[in-house]
C-alpha atoms as a PDB file:
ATOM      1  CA  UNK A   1     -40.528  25.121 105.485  1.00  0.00           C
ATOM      2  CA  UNK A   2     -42.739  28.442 105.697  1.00  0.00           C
ATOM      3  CA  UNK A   3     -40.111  30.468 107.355  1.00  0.00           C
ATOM      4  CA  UNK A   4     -41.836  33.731 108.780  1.00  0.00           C
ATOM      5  CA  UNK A   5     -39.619  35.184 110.281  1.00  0.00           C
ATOM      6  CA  UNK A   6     -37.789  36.342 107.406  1.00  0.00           C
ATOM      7  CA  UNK A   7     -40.356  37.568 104.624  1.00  0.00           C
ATOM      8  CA  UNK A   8     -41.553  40.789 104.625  1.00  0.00           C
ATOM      9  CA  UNK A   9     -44.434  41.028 106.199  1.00  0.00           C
ATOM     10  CA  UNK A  10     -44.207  43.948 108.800  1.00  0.00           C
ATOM     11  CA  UNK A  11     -45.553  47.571 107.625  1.00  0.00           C
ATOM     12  CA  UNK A  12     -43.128  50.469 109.316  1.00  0.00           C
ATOM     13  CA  UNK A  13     -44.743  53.679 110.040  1.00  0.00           C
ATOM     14  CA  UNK A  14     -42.874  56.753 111.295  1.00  0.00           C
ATOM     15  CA  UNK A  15     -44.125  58.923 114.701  1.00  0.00           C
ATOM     16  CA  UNK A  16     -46.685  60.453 112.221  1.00  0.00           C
ATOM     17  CA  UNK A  17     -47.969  56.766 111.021  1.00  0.00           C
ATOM     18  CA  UNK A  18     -46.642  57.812 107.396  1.00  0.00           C
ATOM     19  CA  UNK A  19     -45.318  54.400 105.787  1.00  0.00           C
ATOM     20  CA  UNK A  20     -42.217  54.228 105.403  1.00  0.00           C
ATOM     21  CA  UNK A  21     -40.144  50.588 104.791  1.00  0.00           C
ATOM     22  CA  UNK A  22     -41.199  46.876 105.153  1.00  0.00           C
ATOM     23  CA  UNK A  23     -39.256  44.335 107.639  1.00  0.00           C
ATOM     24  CA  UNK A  24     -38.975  41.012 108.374  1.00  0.00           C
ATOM     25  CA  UNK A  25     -40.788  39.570 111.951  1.00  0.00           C
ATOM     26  CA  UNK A  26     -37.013  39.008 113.367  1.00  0.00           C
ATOM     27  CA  UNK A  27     -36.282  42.734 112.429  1.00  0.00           C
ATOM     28  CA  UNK A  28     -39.623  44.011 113.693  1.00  0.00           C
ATOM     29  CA  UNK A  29     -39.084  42.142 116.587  1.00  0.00           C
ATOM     30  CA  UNK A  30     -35.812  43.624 117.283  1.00  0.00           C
ATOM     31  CA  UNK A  31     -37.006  47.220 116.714  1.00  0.00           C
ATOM     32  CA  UNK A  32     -39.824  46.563 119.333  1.00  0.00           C
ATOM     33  CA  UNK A  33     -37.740  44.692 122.507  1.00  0.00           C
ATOM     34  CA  UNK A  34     -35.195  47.899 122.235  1.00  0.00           C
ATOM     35  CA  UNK A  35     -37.973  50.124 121.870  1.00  0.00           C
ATOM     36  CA  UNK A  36     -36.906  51.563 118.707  1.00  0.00           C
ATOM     37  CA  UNK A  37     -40.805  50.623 117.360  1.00  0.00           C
ATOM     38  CA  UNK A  38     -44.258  49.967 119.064  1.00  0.00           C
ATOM     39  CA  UNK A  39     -46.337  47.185 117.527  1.00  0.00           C
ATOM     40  CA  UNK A  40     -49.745  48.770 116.401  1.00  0.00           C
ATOM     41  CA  UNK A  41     -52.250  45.908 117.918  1.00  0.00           C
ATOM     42  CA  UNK A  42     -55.140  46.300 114.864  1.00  0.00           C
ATOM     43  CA  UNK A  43     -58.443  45.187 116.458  1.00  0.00           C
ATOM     44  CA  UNK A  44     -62.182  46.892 115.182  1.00  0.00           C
ATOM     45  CA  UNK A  45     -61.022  49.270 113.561  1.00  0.00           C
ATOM     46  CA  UNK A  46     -58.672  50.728 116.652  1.00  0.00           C
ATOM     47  CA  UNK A  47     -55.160  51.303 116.327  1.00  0.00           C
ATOM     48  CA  UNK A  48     -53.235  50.247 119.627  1.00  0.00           C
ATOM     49  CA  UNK A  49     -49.248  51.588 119.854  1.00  0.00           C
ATOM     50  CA  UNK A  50     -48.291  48.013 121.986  1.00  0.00           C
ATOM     51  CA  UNK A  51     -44.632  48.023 123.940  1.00  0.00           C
ATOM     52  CA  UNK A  52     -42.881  44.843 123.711  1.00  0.00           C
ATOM     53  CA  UNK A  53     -43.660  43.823 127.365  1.00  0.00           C
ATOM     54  CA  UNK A  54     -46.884  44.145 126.382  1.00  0.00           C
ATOM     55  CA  UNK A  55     -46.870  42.763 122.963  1.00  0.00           C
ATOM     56  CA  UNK A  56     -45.840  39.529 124.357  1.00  0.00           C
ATOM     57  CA  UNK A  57     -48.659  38.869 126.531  1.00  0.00           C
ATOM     58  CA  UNK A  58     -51.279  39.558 123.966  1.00  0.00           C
ATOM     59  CA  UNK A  59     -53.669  36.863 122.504  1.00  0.00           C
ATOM     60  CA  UNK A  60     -52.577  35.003 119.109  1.00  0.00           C
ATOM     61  CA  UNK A  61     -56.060  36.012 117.145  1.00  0.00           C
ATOM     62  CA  UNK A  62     -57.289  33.156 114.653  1.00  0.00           C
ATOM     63  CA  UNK A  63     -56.477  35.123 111.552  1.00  0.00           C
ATOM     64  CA  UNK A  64     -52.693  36.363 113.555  1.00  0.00           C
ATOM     65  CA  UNK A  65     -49.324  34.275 112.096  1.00  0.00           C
ATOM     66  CA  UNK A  66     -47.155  33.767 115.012  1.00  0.00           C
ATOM     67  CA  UNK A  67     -44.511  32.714 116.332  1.00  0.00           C
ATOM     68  CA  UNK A  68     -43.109  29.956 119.186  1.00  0.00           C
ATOM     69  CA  UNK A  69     -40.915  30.581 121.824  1.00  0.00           C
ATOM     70  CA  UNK A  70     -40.200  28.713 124.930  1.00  0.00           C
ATOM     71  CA  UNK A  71     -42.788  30.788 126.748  1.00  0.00           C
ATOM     72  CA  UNK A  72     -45.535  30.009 124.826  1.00  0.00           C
ATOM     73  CA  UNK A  73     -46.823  31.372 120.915  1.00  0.00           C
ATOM     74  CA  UNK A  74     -45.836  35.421 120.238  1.00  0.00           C
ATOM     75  CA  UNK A  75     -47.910  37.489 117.618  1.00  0.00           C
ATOM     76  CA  UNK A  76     -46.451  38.668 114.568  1.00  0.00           C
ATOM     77  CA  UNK A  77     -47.195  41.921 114.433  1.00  0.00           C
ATOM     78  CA  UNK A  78     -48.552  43.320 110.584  1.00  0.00           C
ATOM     79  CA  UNK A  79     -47.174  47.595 111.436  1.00  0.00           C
ATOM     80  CA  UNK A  80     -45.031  48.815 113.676  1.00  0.00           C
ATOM     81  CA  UNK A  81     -44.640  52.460 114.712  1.00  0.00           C
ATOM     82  CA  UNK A  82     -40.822  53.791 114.703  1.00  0.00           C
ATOM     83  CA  UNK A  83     -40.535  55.943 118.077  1.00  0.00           C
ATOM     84  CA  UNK A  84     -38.270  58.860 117.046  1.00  0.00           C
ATOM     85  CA  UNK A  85     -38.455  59.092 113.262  1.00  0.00           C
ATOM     86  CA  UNK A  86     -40.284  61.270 111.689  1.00  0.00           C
ATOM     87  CA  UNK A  87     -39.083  61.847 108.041  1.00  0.00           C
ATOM     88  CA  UNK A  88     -40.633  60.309 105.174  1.00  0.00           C
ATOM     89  CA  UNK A  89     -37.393  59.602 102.825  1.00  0.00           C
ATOM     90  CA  UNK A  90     -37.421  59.960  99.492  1.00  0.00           C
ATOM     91  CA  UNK A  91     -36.206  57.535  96.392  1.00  0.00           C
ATOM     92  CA  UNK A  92     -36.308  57.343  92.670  1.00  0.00           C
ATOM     93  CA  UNK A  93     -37.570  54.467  90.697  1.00  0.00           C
ATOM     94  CA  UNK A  94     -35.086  52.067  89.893  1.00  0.00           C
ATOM     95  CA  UNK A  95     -33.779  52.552  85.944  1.00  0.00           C
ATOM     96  CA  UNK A  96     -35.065  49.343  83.862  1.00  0.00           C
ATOM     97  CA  UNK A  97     -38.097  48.605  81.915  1.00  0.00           C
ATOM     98  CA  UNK A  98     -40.087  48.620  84.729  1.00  0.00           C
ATOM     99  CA  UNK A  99     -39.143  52.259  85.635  1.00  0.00           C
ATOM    100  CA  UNK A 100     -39.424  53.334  82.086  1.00  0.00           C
ATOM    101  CA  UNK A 101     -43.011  51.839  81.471  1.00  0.00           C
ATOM    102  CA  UNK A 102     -44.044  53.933  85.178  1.00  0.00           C
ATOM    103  CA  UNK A 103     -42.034  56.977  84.184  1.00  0.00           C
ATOM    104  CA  UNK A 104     -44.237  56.982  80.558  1.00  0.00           C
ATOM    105  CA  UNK A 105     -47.346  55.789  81.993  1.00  0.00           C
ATOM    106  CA  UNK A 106     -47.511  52.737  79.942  1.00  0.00           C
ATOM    107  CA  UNK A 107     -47.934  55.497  76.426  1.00  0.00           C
ATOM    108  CA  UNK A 108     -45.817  54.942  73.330  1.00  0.00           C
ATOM    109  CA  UNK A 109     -43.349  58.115  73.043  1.00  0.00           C
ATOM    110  CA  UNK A 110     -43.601  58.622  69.627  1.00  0.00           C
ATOM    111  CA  UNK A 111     -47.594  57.601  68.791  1.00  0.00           C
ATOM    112  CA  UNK A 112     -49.255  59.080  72.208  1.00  0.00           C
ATOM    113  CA  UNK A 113     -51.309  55.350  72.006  1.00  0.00           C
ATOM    114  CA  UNK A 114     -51.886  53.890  75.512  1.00  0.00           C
ATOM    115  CA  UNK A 115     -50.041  50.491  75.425  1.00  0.00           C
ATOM    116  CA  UNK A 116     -50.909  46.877  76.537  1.00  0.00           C
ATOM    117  CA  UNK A 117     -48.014  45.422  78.385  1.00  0.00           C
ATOM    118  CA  UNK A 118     -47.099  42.570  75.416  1.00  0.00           C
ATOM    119  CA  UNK A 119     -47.523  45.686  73.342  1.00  0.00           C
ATOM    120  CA  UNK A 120     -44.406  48.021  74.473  1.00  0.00           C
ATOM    121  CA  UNK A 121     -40.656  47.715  74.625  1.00  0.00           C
ATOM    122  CA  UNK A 122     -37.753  50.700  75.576  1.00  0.00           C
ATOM    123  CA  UNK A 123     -36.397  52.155  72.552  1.00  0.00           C
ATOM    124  CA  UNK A 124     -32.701  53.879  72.248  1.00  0.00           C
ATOM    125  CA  UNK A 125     -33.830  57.267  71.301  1.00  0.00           C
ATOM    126  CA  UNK A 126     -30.148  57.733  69.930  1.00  0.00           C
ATOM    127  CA  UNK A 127     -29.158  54.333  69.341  1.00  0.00           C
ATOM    128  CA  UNK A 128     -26.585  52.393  70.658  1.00  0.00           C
ATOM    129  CA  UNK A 129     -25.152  51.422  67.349  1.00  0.00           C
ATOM    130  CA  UNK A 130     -24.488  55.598  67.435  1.00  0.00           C
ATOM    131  CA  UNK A 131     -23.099  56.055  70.680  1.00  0.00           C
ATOM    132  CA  UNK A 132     -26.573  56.135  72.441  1.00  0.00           C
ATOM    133  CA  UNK A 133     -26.587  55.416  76.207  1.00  0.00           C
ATOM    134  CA  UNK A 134     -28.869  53.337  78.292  1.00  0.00           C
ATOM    135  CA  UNK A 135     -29.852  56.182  80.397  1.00  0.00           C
ATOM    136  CA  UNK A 136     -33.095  57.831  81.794  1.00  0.00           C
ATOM    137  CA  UNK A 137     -32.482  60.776  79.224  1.00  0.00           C
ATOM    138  CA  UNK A 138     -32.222  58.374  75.980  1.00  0.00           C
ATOM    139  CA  UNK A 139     -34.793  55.830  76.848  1.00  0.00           C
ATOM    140  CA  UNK A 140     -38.277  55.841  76.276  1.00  0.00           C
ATOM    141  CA  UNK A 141     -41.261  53.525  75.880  1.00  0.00           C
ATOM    142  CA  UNK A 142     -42.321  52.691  72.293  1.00  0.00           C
ATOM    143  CA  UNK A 143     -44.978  50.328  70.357  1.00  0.00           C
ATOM    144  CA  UNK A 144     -43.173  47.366  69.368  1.00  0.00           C
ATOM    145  CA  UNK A 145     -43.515  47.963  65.739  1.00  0.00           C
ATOM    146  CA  UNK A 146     -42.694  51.559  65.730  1.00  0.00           C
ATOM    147  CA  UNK A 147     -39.452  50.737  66.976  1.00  0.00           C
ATOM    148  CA  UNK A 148     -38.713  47.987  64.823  1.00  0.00           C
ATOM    149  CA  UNK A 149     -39.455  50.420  61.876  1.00  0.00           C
ATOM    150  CA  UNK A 150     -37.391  52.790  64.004  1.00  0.00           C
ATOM    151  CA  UNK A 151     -34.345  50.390  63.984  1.00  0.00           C
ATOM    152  CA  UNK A 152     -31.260  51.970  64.153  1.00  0.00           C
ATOM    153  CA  UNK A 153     -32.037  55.711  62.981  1.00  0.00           C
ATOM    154  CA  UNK A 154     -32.758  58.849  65.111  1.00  0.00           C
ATOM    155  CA  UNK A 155     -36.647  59.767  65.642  1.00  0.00           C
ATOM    156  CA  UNK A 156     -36.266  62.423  62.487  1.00  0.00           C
ATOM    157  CA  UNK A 157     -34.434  59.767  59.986  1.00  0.00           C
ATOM    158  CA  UNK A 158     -37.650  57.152  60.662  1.00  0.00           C
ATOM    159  CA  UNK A 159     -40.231  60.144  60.557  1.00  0.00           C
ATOM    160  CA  UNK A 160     -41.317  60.274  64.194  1.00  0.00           C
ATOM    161  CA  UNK A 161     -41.483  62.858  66.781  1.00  0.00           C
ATOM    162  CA  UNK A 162     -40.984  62.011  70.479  1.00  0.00           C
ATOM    163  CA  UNK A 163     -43.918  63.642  72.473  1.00  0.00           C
ATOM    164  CA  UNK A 164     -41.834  64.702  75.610  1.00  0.00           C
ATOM    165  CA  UNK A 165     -38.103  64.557  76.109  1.00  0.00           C
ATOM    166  CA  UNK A 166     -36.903  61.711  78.475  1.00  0.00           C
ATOM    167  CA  UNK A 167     -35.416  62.561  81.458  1.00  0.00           C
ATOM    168  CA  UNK A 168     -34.897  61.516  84.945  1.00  0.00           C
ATOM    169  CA  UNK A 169     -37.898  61.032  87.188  1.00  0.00           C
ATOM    170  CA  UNK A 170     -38.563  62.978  90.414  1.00  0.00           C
ATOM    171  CA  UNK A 171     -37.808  61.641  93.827  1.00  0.00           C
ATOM    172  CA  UNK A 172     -40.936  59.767  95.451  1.00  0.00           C
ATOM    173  CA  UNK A 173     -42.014  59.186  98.782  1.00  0.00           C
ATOM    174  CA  UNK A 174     -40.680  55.513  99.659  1.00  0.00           C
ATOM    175  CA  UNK A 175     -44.266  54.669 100.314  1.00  0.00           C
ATOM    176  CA  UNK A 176     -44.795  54.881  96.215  1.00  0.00           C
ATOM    177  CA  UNK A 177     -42.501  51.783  96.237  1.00  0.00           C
ATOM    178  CA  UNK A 178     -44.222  49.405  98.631  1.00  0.00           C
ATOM    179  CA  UNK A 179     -45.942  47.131  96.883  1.00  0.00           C
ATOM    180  CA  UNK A 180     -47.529  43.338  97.196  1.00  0.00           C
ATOM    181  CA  UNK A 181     -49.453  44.483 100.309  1.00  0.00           C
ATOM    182  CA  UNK A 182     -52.669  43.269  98.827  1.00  0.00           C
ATOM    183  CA  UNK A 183     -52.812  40.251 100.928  1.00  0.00           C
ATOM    184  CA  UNK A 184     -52.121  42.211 104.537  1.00  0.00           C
ATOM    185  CA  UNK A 185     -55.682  44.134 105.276  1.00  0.00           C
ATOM    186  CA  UNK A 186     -53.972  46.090 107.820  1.00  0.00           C
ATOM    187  CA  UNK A 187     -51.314  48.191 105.819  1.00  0.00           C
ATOM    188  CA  UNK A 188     -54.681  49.779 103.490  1.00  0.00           C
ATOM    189  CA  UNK A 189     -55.178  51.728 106.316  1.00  0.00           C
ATOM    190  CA  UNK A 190     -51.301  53.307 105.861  1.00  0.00           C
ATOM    191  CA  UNK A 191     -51.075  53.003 101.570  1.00  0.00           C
ATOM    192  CA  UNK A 192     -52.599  53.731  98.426  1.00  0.00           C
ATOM    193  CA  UNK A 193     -54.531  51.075  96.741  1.00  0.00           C
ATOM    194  CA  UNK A 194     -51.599  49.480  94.221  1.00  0.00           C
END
């Protein structure tokens, strides 16, 4: 059953229109009938803050999803606008290999060479055999066969040289961390191409 309700499908902006989170339908929906959030109604290029009295009563477009409710078929709205918040918050990247690869920019460490993604894995700058942790400061990105000749040594017992020391990345805005909105045409207007 295609449930829409609950994917995430529902850009939210703060009073400035910055993005800031993705919701479900049923939350969006919430936000709007308490009037926590306006629905933006997208139509030729124009970008209509809708109440939720309002919202209900509009027409479900061909390309709309919707949903059905005893009084007849409700749009799902693709952004809402959050009435009083205006911050943008901030978050860092989640640690993992994922993280690592952004925080590097997909470059071996120790060879500066720009990596394919089959290419790379996250090497222990001071192994764990040593007492190395699996931290932001003592991982890095590295060519697969550098750190298999790396094994279990420090950088200077293999003969490399790390480029730039590991550390922690800086906090992002939250809208660096919405991603998969390729397939809803309305959010490009609020994000960076991913």
């Amino acid at each position: 059953m295609n449930d829409i309700l609950n994917k995430p499908t529902v850009l939210v902006l703060n009073r400035h229109w910055q993005a800031i989170h993705v919701k479900t339908p049923a939350e969006a929906f919430c936000m709007m009938a308490s009037d926590a959030a306006a629905g933006l109604d997208i139509a030729d290029g124009n970008f209509l803050p809708t109440r939720w009295s309002d919202w209900v009563a509009l027409p479900v477009r061909e390309h709309d999803l919707a949903v059905k409710t005893a009084r007849g078929p409700v749009r799902v709205p693709t952004v809402v606008v959050a009435a009083n918040y205006t911050r943008v918050p901030l978050r860092r990247p989640r640690f993992g290999a994922r993280g690592i690869w952004e925080r590097d920019g997909g470059v071996c460490q120790y060879t500066g060479r720009k990596l394919a993604p089959k290419e790379g894995n996250i090497d222990h700058v001071v192994p764990r055999s040593r007492g190395g942790k699996t931290s932001w400061e003592n991982c890095v990105l590295a060519h697969r066969e550098v750190n298999s000749r790396k094994a279990d040594r420090l950088p200077q017992e293999a003969g490399l040289r790390l480029r730039t020391r590991p550390s922690v990345p800086r906090a992002l805005p939250v809208t660096a961390f919405i991603r998969n909105h390729h397939d809803v045409a309305d959010w490009n207007h609020f994000l960076r191409p991913a």
